[in-house]
Structures are given as C-alpha cells and as structure tokens.
Protein backbone atom coordinates (compact mmCIF):
# COMPACT_ATOMS: atom_id res chain seq x y z
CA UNK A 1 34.68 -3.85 -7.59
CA UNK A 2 34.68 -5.56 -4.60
CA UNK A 3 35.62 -9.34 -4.62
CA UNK A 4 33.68 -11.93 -2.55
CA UNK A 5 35.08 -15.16 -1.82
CA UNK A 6 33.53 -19.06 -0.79
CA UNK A 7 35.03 -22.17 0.21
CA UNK A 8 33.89 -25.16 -1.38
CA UNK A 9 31.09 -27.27 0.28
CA UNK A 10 32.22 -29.38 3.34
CA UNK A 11 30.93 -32.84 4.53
CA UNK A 12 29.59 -32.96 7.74
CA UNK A 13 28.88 -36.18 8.84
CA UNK A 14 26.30 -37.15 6.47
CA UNK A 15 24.96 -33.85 5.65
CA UNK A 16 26.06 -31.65 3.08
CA UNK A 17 26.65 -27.97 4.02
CA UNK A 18 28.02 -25.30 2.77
CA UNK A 19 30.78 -23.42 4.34
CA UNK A 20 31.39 -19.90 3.43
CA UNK A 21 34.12 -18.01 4.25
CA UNK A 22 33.01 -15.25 6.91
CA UNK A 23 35.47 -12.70 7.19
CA UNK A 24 35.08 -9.31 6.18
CA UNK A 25 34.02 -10.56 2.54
CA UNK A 26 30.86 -11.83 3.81
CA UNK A 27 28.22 -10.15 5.70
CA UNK A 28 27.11 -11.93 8.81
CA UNK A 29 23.82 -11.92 8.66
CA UNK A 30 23.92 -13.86 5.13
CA UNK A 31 26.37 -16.00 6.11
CA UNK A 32 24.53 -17.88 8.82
CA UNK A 33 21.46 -18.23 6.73
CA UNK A 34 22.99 -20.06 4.06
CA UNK A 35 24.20 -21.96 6.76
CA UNK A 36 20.91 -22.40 8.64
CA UNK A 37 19.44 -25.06 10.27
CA UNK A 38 16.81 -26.65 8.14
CA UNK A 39 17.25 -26.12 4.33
CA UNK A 40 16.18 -28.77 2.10
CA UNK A 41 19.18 -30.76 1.71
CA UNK A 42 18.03 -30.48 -2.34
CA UNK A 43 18.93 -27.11 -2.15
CA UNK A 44 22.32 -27.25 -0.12
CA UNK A 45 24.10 -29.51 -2.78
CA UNK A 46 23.82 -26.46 -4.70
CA UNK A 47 25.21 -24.09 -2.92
CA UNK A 48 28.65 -24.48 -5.14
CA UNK A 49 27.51 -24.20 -7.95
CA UNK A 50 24.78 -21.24 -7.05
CA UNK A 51 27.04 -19.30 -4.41
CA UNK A 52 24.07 -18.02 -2.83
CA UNK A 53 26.48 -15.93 0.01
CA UNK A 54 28.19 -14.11 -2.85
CA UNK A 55 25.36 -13.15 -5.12
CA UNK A 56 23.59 -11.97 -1.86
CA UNK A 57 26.38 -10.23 -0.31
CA UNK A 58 26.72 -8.95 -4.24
CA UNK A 59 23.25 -7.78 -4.12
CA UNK A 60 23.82 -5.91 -0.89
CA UNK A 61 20.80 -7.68 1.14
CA UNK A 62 20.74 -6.87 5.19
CA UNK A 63 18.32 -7.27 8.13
CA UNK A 64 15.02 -5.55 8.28
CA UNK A 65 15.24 -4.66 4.37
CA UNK A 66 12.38 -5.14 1.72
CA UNK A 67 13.40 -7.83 -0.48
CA UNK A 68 11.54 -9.05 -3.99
CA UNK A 69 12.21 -12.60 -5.40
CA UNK A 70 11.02 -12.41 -8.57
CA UNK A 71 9.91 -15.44 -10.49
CA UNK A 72 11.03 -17.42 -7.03
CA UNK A 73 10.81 -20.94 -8.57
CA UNK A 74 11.08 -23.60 -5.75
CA UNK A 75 12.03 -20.88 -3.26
CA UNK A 76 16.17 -21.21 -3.31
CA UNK A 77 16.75 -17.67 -2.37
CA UNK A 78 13.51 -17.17 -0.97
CA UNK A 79 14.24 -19.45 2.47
CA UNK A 80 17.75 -17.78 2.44
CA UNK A 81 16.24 -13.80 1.98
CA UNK A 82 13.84 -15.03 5.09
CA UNK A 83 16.33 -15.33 7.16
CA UNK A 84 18.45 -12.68 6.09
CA UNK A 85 15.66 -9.82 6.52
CA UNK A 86 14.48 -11.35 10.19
CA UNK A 87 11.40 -10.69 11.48
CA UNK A 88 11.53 -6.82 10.53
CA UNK A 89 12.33 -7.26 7.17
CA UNK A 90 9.70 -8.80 4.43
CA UNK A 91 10.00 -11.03 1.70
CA UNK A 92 7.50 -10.94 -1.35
CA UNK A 93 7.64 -13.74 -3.46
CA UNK A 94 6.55 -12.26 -7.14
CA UNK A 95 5.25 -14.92 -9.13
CA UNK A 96 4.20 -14.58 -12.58
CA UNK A 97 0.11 -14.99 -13.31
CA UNK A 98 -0.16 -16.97 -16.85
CA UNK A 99 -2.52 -15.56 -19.93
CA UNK A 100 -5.99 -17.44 -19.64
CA UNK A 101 -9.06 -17.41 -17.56
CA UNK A 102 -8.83 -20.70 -16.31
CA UNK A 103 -7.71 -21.51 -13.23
CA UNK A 104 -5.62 -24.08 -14.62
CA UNK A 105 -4.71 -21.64 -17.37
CA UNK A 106 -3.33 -18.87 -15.16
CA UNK A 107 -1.52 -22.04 -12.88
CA UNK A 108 0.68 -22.89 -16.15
CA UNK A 109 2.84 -25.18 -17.14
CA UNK A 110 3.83 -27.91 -14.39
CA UNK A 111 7.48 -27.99 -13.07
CA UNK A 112 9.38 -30.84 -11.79
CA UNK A 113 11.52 -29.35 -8.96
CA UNK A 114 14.26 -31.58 -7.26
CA UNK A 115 12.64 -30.51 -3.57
CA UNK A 116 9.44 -32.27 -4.82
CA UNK A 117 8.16 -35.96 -6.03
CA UNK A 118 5.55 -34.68 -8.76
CA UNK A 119 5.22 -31.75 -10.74
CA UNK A 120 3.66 -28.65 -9.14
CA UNK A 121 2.76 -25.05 -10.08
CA UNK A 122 4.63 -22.80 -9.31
CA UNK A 123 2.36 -20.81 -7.34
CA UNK A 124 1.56 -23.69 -5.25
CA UNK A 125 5.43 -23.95 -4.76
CA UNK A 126 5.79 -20.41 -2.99
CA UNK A 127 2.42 -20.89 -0.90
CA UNK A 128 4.72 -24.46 0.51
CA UNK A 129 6.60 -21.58 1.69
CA UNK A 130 4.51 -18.74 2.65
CA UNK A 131 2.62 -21.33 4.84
CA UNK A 132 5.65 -22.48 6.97
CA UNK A 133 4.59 -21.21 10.38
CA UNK A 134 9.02 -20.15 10.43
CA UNK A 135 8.38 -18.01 7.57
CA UNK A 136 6.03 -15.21 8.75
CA UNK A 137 7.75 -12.40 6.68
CA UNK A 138 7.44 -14.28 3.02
CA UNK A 139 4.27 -12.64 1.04
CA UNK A 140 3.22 -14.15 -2.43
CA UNK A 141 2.32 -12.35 -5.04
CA UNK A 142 0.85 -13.89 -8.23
CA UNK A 143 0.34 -11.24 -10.60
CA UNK A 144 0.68 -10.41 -14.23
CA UNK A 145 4.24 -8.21 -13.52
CA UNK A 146 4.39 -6.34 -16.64
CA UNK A 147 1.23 -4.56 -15.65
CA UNK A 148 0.89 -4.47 -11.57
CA UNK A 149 3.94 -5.10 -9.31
CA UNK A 150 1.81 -3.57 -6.88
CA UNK A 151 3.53 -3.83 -3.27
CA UNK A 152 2.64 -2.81 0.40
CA UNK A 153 6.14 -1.66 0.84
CA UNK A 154 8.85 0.22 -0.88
CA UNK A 155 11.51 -2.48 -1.92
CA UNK A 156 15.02 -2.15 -1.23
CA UNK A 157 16.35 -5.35 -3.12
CA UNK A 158 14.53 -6.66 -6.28
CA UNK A 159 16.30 -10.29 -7.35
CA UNK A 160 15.20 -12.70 -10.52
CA UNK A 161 17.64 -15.63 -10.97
CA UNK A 162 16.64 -17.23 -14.50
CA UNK A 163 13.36 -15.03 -14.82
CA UNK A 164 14.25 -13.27 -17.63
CA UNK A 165 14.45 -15.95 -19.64
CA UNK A 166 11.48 -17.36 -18.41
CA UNK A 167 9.63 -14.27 -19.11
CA UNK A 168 10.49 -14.00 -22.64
CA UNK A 169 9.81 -17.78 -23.30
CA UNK A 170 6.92 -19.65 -24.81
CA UNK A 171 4.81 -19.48 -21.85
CA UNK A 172 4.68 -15.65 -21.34
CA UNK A 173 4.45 -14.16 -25.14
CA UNK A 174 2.55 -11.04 -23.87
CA UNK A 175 4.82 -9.99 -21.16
CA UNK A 176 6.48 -6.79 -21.40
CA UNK A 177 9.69 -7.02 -19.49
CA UNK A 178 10.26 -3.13 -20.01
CA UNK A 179 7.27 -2.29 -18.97
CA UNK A 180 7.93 -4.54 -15.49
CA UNK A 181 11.33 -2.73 -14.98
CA UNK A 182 9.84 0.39 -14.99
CA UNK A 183 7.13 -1.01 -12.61
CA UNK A 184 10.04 -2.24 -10.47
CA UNK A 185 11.64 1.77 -10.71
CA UNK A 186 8.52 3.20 -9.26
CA UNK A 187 7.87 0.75 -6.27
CA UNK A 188 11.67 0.49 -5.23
CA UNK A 189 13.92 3.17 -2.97
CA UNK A 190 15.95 5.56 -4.15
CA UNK A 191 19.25 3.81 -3.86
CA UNK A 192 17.29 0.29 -4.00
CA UNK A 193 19.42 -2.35 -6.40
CA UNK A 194 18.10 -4.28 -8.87
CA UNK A 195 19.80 -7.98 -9.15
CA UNK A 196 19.63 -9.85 -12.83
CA UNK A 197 20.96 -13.13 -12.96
CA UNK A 198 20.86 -15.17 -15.86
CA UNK A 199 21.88 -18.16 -18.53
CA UNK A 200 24.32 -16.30 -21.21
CA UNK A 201 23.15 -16.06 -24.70
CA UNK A 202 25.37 -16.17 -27.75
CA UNK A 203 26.89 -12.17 -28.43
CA UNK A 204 23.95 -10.51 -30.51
CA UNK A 205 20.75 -13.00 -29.82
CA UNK A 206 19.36 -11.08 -27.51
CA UNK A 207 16.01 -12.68 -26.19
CA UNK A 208 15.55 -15.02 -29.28
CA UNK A 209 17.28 -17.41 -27.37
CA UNK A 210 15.10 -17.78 -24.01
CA UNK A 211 13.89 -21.14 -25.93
CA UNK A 212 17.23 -22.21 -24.97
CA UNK A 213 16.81 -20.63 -21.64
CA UNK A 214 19.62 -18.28 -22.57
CA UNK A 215 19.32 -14.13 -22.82
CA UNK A 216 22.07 -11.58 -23.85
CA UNK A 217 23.17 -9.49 -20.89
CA UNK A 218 23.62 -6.37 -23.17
CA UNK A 219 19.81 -7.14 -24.05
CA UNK A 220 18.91 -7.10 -20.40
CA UNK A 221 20.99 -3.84 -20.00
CA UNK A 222 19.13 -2.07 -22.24
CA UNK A 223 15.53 -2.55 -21.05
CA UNK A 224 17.11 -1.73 -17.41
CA UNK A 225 18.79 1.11 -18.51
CA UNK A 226 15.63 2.42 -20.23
CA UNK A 227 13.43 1.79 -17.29
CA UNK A 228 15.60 4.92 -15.35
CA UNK A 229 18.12 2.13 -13.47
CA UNK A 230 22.01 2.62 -13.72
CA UNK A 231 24.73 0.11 -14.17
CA UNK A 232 26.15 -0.08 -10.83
CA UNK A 233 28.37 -3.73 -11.00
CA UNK A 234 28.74 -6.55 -12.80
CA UNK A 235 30.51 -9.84 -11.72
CA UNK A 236 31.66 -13.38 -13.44
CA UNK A 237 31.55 -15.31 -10.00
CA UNK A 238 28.92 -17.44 -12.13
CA UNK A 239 30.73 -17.29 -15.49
CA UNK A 240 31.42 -20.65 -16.98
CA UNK A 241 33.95 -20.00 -19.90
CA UNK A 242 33.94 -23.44 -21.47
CA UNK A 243 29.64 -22.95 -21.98
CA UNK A 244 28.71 -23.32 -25.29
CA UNK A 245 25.86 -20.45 -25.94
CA UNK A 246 24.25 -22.28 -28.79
CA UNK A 247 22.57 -25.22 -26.82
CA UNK A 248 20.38 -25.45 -24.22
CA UNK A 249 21.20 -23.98 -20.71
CA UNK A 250 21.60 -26.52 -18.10
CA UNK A 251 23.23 -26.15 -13.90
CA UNK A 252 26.56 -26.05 -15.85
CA UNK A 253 25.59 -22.97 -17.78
CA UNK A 254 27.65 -19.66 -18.42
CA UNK A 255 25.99 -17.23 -16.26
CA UNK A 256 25.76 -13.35 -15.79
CA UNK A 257 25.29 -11.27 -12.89
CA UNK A 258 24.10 -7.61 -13.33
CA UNK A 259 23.57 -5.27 -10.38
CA UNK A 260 21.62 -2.11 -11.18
CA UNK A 261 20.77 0.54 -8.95
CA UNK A 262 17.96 3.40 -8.55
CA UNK A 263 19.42 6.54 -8.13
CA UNK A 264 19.78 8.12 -4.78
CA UNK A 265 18.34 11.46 -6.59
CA UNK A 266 15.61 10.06 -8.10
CA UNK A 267 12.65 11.76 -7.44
CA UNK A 268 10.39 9.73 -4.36
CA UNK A 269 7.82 7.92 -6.43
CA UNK A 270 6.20 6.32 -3.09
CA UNK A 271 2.42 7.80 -2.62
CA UNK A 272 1.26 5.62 -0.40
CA UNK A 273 -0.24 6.71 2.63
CA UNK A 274 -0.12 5.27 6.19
CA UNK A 275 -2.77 2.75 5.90
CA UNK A 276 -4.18 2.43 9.51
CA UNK A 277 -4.43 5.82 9.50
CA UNK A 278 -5.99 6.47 6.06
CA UNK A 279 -8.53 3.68 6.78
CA UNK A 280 -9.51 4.47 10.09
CA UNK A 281 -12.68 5.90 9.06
CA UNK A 282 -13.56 2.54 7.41
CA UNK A 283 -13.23 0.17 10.37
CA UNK A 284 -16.57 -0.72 11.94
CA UNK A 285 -18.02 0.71 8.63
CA UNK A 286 -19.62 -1.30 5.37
CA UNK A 287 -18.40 0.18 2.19
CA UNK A 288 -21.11 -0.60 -0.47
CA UNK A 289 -19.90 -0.48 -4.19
CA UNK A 290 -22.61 -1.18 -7.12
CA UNK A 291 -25.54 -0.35 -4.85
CA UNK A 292 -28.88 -1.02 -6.50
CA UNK A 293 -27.41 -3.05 -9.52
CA UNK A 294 -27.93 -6.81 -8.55
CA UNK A 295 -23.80 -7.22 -8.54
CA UNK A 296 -23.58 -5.31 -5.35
CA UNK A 297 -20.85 -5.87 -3.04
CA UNK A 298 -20.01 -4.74 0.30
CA UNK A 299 -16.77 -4.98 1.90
CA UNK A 300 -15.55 -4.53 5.66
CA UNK A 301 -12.16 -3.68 6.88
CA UNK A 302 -10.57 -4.73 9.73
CA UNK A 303 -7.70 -2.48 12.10
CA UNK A 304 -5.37 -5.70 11.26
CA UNK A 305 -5.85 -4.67 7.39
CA UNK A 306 -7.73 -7.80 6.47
CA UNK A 307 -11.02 -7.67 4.94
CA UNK A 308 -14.02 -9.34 3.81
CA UNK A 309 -16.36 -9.21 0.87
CA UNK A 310 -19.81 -10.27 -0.04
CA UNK A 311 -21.74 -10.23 -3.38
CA UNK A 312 -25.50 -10.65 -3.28
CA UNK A 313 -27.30 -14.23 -3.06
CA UNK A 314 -27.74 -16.23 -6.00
CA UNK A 315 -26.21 -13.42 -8.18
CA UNK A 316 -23.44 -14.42 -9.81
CA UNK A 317 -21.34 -12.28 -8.31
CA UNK A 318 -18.82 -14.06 -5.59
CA UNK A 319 -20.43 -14.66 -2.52
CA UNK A 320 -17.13 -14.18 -0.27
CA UNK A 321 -13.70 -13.19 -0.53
CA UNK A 322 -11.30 -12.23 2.20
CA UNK A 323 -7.44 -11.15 2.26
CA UNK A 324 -5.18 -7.86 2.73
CA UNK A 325 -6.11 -4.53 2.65
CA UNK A 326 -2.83 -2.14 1.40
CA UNK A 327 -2.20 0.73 -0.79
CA UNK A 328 0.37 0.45 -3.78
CA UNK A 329 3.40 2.99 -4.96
CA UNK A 330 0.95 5.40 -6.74
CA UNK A 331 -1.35 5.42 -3.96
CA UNK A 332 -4.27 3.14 -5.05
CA UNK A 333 -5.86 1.09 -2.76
CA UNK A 334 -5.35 -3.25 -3.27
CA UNK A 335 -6.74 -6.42 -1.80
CA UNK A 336 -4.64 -9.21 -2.07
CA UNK A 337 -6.62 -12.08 -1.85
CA UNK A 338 -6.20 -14.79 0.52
CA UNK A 339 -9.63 -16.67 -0.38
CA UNK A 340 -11.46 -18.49 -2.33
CA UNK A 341 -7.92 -20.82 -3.41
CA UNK A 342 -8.36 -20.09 -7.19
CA UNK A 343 -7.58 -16.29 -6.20
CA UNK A 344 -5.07 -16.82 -3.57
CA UNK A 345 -2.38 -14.38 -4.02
CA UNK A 346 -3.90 -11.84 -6.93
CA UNK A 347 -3.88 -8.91 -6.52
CA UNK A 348 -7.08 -6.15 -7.54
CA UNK A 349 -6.28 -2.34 -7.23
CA UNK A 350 -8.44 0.90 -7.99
CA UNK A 351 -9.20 4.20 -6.55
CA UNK A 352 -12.61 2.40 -5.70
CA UNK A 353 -10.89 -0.16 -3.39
CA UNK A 354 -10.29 2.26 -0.14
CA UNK A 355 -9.92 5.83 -0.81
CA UNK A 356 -8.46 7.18 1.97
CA UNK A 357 -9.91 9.16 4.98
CA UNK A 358 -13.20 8.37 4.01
CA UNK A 359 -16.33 8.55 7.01
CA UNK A 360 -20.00 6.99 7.29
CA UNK A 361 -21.96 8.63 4.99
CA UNK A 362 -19.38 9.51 2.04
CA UNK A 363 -19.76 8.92 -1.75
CA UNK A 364 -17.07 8.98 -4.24
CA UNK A 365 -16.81 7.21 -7.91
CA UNK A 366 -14.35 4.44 -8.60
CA UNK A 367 -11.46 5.45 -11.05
CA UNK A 368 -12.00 2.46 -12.90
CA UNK A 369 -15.60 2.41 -14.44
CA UNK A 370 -16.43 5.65 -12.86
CA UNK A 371 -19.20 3.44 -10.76
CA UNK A 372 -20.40 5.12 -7.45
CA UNK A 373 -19.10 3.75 -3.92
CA UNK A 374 -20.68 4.96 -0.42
CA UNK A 375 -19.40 3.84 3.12
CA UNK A 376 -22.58 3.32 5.11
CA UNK A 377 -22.39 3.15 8.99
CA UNK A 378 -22.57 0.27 11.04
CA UNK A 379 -21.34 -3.67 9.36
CA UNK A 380 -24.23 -4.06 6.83
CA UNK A 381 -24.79 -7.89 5.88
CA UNK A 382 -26.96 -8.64 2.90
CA UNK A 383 -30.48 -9.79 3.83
CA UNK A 384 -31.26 -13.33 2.43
C-alpha cells in the first residue's frame, strides 16, 4: 500500500496553516486546497489531527470528479472536495432527513459546531455552504439515504467521516445502512471508491457501540462487502493506539480508514438518460398530473432544468414549488426542491415526474399510484 506523508502544522504569522508535504506523495490539486485561501480558521487547527491531504489523496479524489460527502457535518471536507473537483467537478453534500413529519422533526437534533456561536441543524449547516457564491459546484441533498440516494450524476468518490456511527445511533433507529451501501453501488462508477472513516469500537461490538460514537470496522466491512463493494485498502494514518474503545469517542479517538472499491467489471447500473434531450419535448409545455381531482397540479420545465409547480387555489394542495429537474441511476425522473424552505433540498422521484421524450398531447400513468399524467401544449396557469 502506498504510504502518504504530512508535516505538522506551521505558524504563519498569526494564522494557523497547515503545511503538507507536496512531493510525489501528495497530489497537487489536493494539496493546495487544504492550503487554500479562506478556510475557517476552526477548521485549519485540525488539520493534524484530521490529515485531510492524506485521507483525500487515500481516497483517490482529482479535478472534474463526482464526489459524495456523506453525512457532511459542518462541511470539513466539503470546502476542501470544492476545491479539489474545480468548476467541472460536483460536490453533493448527502445529508440525512430525520423520521417525523415535522419540519422540526425531520431538522433533528441541534449541533454545536466549533465554526458556529449557537446550535444549528445540520441541514442548515450545508445550505451555509451551498449558498457561498465560491461554491457553485456543492449540491445538498437531504434525504432519507437508506431508501433514495438519488443523484444527477454517477459518483466517482463516496466519503462519510463519523457517519456510520451517526447512522446507527439514537437519532436514526430506522436506517438501514445496508440497504444505503447498496444504494451507493448502483449510483457510483465502475471503479468508483467508497471511503469509511470512523471512531474504533471495542473487537466484537459491532454497531452496539455508536452510543459511544464508536463502530467495529469488521462490522462496517461486512455490510460493504455485502452491498457488491471490494476491500481495496485500509490505512492506520488515523489510528490512535493508546484509545480506550470502551468510553466515549472524542478528537483523540482511535480511528479507521477503509477504502472500498466498485469493480471495474461490474455491470453499468447508470440508466439515466441525457436530460435536455429527454425533456425537450416538455419545455414550453404544461404537464398536468391529477387532472379533474381537486389536487391537480401542473408543472413546467425549463431548458436550464429548473421547474415550477402549482396546485389548485384554496385546495390544500401546495400552491408553488420550484427546484431541479434530473433523472436518477435507474432512470426515474426527480425534483429536488429548492422552495418553499421546509422542502429545500428533498428530493421526490417517480416515473410520473418526467418520462422521457414525451410531446403535447401524450398520456401515460405514474408508476407510483398508477394516476394518469398528460402534457398539454402551451404553459397552462390555473384560472382563479
């Protein structure tokens, strides 16, 4: 296995920054983001204990690549995977939708980040980053991952730091982590990696522990290994040998690093079509969806794959929405919605969202509730 190396954090005047070694060992491209101009200074002080060049350099992440951070926290790795990808790359933050209906319900629990003076969601955390006019190429996604990960794109690089344990805490007691990796399978590249990094647990506890913040790597390799991945590394750059397993994980904690890998023969799983394309019958055109029933909606798409959605006055049902038109792995069409705020970043997917190649004037039945869709000509507003 390949060894990366770091030099330990240097004082520059009265900054902290950290200065990693930029040789061969390190690619270029990661290097100078981790040593970009701009990142919270919360975040540089730890760089030596994180080692965010070698876990990305680990990971394999380049320019103009697809990369997911999953549960993204704060955004550590988020700012530096910006920067890393460039302009022709994308980022898509994947964070976790709580159980509930609520608003409030699906926020969750309040964190306390060091970047921030109160306790914020962690939804609202990513959007502080999606927003940054800088940060063009970040996407968030807030979805329920054990049943969705629906992306625009196929990903090359999938990272969670910590979100295992997360997952299989208090807060998440439905999600299936198995079925999420095999979620991750079908949306990534053949050859696409799979990072896990995580808080040690003691040998044999396997997920018990995530109370502690701890799981068992042989735990994780299981579920991965199930979901069709492949050991391809391992590496104790994080280990901490004096870490004792039984108590709570804290930024001193024994940590693992797991790199899995797609296969390069695995079969292409990626249905999705070109969407411009397969929508181009749609644009200029009103797709109408529950026609007759007093829930009717009607949609319009736009050639810059945005959209907009009315419901019928007075009805109950929404009177607006608007976001991003794409189409997911297995070819079902998704809006990811930008408005109202309560919805910002869900995703919804059918076969009733945009079936492709559609004209003026077709019908077809949603796969969902088997309800009956037509695309009318012309933009058809509702009548007040």
């Amino acid at each position: 296995m390949k060894t990366y190396a770091v030099i330990s954090a240097a004082l520059l005047g009265a900054m902290v920054c950290s200065a990693v070694q930029a040789a061969d060992t390190i690619p270029r491209a990661i290097f100078n983001a981790v040593n970009s101009y701009g990142r919270p200074h919360a975040e540089i002080i730890r760089d030596n204990a994180m080692k965010p060049a070698d876990v990305l350099a680990f990971a394999g992440v380049k320019p103009r690549q697809v990369v997911v951070d999953l549960t993204p926290g704060a955004g550590y790795y988020t700012r530096i995977l910006a920067m890393v990808v460039g302009p022709k790359g994308a980022v898509y933050d994947m964070v976790p939708l709580n159980e509930g209906n609520t608003y409030e319900q699906r926020r969750g629990t309040l964190v306390k980040d060091i970047t921030q003076n109160r306790p914020m969601a962690r939804v609202d955390l990513a959007f502080g980053l999606e927003d940054q006019p800088e940060f063009k190429n970040i996407t968030v996604f807030w979805e329920n991952v054990s049943q969705l990960f629906a992306l625009p794109r196929q990903a090359d690089v999938v990272i969670t730091d910590g979100g295992y344990h997360f997952l299989k805490g208090a807060e998440f007691t439905k999600a299936d982590t198995l079925a999420m990796n095999k979620l991750i399978f079908e949306t990534m590249k053949s050859g696409g990696v799979y990072l896990v990094i995580d808080n040690q647990a003691a040998m044999g506890k396997g997920f018990t522990d995530a109370g502690l913040n701890r799981v068992e790597a042989d735990a994780v390799k299981r579920e991965a290994l199930a979901a069709g991945f492949v050991l391809d590394g391992e590496s104790t750059i994080l280990a901490k040998s004096d870490d004792d397993h039984t108590k709570p994980a804290d930024a001193n904690a024994d940590r693992f690093m797991l790199r899995f890998k797609k296969p390069e023969n695995a079969p292409d799983s990626d249905m999705r079509p070109d969407a411009r394309r397969a929508l181009a019958g749609y644009f200029g055109n009103t797709r109408r969806g529950n026609v007759g029933d007093p829930m009717e909606r009607r949609v319009m798409y736009h050639e810059d794959l945005s959209y907009e959605e009315y419901g019928t006055l007075k009805s109950g049902a929404s009177p607006f929405q608007s976001g991003l038109i794409f189409y997911r792995a297995d070819g079902q069409g998704c809006m990811l919605h930008k408005f109202p705020s309560d919805q910002k970043g869900q995703v919804n997917c059918s076969n009733g969202r945009a079936v492709p190649n559609m004209k003026a004037g077709d019908k077809w039945n949603g796969a969902d509730d088997n309800r009956p869709y037509w695309l009318v000509p012309g933009l058809q507003y509702f009548d007040e």
